[in-house]
Protein backbone atom coordinates (compact mmCIF):
# COMPACT_ATOMS: atom_id res chain seq x y z
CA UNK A 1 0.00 0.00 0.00
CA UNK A 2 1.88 3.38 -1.08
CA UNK A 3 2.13 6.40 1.65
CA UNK A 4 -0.94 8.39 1.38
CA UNK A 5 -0.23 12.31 0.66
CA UNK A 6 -0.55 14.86 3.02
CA UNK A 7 -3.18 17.44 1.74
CA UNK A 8 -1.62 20.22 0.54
CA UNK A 9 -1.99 24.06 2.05
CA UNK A 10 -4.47 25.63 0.22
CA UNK A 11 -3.56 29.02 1.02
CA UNK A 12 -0.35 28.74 -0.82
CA UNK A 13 -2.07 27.33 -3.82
CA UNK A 14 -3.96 30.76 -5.10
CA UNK A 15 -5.42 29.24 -8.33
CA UNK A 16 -7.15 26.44 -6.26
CA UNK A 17 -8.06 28.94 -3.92
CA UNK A 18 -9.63 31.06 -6.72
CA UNK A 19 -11.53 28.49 -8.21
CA UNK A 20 -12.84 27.55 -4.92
CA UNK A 21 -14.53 30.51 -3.59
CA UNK A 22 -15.59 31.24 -7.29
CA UNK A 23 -18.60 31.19 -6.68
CA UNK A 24 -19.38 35.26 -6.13
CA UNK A 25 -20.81 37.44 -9.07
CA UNK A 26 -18.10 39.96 -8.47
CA UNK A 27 -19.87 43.26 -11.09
CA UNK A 28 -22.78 42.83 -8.25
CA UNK A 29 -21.04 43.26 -5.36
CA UNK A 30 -18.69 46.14 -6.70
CA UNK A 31 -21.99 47.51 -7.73
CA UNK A 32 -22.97 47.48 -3.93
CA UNK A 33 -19.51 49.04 -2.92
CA UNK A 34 -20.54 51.68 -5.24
CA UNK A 35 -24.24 52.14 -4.09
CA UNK A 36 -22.26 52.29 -0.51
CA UNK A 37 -20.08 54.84 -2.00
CA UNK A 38 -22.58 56.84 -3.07
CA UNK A 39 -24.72 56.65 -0.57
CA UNK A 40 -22.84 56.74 3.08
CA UNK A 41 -19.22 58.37 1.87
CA UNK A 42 -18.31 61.68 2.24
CA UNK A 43 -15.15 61.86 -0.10
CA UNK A 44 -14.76 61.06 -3.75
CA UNK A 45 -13.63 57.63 -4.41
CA UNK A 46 -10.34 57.02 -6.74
CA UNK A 47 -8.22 54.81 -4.17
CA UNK A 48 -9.24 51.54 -2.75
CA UNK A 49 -7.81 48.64 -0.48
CA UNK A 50 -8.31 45.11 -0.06
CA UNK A 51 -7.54 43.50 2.91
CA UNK A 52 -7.22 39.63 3.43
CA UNK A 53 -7.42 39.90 -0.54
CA UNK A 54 -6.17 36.23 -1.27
CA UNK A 55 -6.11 36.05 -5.29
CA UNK A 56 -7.67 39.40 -5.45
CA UNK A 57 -10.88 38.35 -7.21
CA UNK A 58 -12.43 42.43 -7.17
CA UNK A 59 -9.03 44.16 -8.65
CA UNK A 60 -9.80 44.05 -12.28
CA UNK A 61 -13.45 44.66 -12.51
CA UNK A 62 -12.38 47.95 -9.84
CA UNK A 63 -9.39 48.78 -12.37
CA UNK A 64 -11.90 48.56 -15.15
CA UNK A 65 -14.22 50.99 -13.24
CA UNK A 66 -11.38 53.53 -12.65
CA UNK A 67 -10.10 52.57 -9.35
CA UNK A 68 -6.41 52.17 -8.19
CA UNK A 69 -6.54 48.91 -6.33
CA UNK A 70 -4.00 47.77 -3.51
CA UNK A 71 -4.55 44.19 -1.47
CA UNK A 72 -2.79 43.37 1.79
CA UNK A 73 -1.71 39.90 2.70
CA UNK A 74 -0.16 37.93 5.09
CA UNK A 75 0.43 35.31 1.82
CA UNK A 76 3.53 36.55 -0.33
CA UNK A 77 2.41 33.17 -2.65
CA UNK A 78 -0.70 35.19 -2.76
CA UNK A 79 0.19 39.07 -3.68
CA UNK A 80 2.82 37.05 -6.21
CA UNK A 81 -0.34 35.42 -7.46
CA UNK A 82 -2.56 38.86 -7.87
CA UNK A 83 0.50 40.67 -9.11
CA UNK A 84 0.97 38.24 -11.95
CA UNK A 85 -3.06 38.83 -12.58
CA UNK A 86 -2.46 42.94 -12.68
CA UNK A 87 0.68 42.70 -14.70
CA UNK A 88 -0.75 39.87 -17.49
CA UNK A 89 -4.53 42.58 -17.24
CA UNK A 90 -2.06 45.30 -18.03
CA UNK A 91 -2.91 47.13 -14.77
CA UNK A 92 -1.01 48.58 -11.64
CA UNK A 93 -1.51 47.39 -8.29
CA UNK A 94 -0.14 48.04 -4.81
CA UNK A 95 0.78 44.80 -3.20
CA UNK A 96 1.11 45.17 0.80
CA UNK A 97 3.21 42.20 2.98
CA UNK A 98 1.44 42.42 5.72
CA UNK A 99 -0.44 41.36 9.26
CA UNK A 100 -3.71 42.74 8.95
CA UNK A 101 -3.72 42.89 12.59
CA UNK A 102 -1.26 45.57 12.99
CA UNK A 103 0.05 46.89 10.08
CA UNK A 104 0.82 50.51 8.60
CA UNK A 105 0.32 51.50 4.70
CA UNK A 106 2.49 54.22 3.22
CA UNK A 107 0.00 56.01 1.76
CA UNK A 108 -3.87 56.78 2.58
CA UNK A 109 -7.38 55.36 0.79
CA UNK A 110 -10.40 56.75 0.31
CA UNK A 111 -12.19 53.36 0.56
CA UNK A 112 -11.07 49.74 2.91
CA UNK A 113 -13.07 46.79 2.19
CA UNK A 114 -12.88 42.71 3.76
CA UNK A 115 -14.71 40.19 2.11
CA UNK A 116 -15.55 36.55 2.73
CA UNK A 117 -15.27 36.90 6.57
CA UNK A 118 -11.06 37.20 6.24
CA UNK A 119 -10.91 39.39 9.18
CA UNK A 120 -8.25 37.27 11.19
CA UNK A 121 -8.01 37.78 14.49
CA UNK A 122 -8.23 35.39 17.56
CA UNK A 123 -8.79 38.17 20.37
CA UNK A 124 -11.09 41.24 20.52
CA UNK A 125 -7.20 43.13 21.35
CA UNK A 126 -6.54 41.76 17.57
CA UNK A 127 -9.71 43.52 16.49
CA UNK A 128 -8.84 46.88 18.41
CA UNK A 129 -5.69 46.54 16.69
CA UNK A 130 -7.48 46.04 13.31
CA UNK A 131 -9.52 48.71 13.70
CA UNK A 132 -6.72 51.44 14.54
CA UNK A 133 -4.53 50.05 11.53
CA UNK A 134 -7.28 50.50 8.85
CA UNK A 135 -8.27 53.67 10.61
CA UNK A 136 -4.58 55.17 10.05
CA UNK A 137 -4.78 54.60 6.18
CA UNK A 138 -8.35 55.67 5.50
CA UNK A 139 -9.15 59.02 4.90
CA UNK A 140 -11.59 60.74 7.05
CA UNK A 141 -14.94 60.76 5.52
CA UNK A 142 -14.26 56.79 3.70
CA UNK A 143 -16.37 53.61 4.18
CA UNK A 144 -14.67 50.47 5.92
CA UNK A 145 -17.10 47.92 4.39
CA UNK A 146 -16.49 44.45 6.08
CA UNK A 147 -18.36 41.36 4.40
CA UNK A 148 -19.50 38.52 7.35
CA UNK A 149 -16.66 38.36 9.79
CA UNK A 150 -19.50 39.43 12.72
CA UNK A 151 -21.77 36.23 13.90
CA UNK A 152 -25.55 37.43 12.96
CA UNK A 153 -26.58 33.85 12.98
CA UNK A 154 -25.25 32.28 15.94
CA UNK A 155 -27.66 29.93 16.35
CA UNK A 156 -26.55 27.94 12.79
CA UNK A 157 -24.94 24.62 13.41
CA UNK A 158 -22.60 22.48 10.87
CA UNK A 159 -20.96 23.16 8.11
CA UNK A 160 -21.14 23.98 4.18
CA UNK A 161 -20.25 22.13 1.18
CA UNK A 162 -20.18 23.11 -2.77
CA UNK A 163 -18.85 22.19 -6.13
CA UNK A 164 -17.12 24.16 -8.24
CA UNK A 165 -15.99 23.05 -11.89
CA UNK A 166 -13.61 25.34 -14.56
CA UNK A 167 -11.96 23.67 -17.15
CA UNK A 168 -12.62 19.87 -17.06
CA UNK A 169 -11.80 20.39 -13.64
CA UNK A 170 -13.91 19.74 -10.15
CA UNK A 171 -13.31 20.70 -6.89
CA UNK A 172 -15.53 19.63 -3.97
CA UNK A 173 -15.42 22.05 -1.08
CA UNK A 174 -15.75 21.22 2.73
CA UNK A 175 -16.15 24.41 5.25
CA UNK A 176 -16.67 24.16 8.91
CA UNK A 177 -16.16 26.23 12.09
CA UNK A 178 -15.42 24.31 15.09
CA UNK A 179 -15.50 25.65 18.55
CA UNK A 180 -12.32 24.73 20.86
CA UNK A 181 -12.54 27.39 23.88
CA UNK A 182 -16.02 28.28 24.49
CA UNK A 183 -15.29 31.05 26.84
CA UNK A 184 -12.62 32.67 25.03
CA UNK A 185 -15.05 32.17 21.63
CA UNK A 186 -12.54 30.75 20.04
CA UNK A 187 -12.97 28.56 16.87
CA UNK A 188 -10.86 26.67 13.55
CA UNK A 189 -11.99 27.40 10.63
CA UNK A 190 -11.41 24.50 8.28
CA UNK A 191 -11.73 24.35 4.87
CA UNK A 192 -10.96 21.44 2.74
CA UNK A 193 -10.49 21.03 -1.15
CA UNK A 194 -10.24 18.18 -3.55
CA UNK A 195 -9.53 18.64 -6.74
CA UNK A 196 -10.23 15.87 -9.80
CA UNK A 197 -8.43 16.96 -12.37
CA UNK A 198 -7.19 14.41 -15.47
CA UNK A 199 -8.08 11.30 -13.37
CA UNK A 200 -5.64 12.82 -10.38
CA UNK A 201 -7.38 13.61 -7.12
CA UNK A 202 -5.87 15.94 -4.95
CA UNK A 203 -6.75 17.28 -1.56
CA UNK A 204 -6.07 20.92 -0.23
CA UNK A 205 -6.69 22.16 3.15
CA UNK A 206 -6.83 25.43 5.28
CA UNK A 207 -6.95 25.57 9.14
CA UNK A 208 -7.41 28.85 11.01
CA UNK A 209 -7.59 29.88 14.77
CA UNK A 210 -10.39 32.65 15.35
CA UNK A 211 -12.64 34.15 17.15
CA UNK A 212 -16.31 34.36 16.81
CA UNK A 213 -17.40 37.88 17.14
CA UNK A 214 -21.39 38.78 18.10
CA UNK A 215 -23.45 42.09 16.71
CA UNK A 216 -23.65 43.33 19.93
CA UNK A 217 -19.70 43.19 21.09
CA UNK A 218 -18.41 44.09 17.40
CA UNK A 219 -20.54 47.47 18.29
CA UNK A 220 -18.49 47.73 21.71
CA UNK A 221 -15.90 47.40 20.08
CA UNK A 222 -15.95 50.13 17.27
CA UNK A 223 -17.25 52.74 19.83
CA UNK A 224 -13.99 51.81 22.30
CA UNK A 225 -11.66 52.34 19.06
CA UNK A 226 -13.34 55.59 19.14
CA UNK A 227 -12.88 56.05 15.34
CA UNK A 228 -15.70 55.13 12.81
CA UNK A 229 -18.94 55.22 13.07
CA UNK A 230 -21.14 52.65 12.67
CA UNK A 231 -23.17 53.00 9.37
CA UNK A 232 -25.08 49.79 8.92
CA UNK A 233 -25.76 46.24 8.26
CA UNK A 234 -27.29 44.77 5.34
CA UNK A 235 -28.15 41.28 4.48
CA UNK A 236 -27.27 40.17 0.70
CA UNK A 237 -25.14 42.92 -0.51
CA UNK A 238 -28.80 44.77 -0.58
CA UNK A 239 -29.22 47.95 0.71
CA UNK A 240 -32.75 47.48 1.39
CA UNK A 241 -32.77 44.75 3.57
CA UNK A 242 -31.51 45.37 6.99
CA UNK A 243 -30.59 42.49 9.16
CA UNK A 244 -31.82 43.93 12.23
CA UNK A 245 -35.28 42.51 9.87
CA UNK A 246 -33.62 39.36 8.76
CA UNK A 247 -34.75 36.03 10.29
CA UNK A 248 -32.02 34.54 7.77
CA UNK A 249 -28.68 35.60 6.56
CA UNK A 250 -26.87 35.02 3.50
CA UNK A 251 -23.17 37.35 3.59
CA UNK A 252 -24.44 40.45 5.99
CA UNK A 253 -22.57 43.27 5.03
CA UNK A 254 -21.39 45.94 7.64
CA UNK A 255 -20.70 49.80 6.73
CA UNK A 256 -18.61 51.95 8.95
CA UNK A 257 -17.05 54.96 7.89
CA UNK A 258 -14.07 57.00 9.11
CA UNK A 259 -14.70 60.20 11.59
């Protein structure tokens, strides 16, 4: 019987990672940052940040709409990854090194977004932290849009699973949160890919340490930081439905924006 592989890190396979989470219409939801944008900012809009941005699924169609884009990364495989993207698009973007929870940018955006619940931090310290680093690059006046990350539905047990296919190729994705210190709210995230691709299965995985965060604390929170204010949250990329109506919850979107 051969030696059975170890699954590979998914995180420092970008393409796999891409394919994986492909799932989003990305024109709709950069029209919702711009309906946000027009709506809740009080500065004109040329300069924009991504952080956690993985593969950077949002820079071209924001480069195509006339934004500079930059992402921020703890994953060098992953800014290599987006910067290859940009350069083979024909299009400049900023590529930051960095922990997201403590981190300073040389230069200052008019607009910070998170998507796909990347905030990564395993403390509600890490979050203060957060907070003050994208508050020292964001111009006063711009929205801090943050997509899940916050626990709306905490009464939602298991998992989620979904196929994705490109090319001849299939990928069957596991994603689970499992709680290891109640008190201290702390979880793994675990996410698990394999790919069948020209008869070859292969398996990818991603752990994470976190912490879940509730509605109630997260607002705690930003009023201790002392330096956004707390906009909104919407269900669905939708500004019309606010979750403090929802019963159910499919991405909840939060607005804050810079004092």
């Amino acid at each position: 019987m051969g030696k059975k592989e170890e699954p590979l890190d998914l995180y420092d396979n970008p393409f796999y990672y891409e394919v994986a989470f492909g799932f989003r219409d990305i024109s709709k939801e950069v029209d919702f940052f711009e309906l946000c944008i027009r709506k809740f900012s009080k500065i004109k809009v040329k300069k924009v940040l991504d952080i956690g941005c993985g593969p950077s699924p949002y820079m071209l169609e924001l480069a195509k709409r006339g934004y500079s884009f930059a992402g921020l990364d703890l994953s060098k495989a992953m800014l290599d990854y987006s910067l290859e993207k940009a350069q083979k698009a024909g299009i400049k973007m900023k590529a930051i090194h960095a922990d997201m929870r403590n981190f300073r940018a040389r230069e200052r955006f008019d607009f910070v977004f998170v998507m796909l619940g990347s905030i990564e931090v395993e403390s509600n310290s890490d979050f203060l932290s957060h907070l003050s680093s994208v508050a020292g690059c964001l111009k006063s006046g711009g929205l801090y849009l943050i997509d899940a990350a916050i626990e709306f539905d905490w009464a939602r047990q298991g998992g989620e699973s979904w196929t994705m296919t490109r090319d001849g190729m299939t990928l069957n994705v596991t994603y689970e949160v499992v709680p290891i210190r109640y008190v201290e709210q702390k979880i793994i995230e675990r996410t698990i890919v394999e790919t069948m691709e020209n008869g070859k299965t292969r398996v990818l995985k991603l752990e994470k340490i976190g912490k879940l965060m509730f509605p109630q604390e997260f607002l705690e929170l930003v009023d201790k930081n002392g330096r956004f204010e707390f906009i909104g949250w919407y269900n669905n990329f939708d500004l019309t439905q606010p979750l403090e109506k929802a019963t159910k919850f499919n991405r909840p979107m939060t607005v804050l924006r810079r004092k």
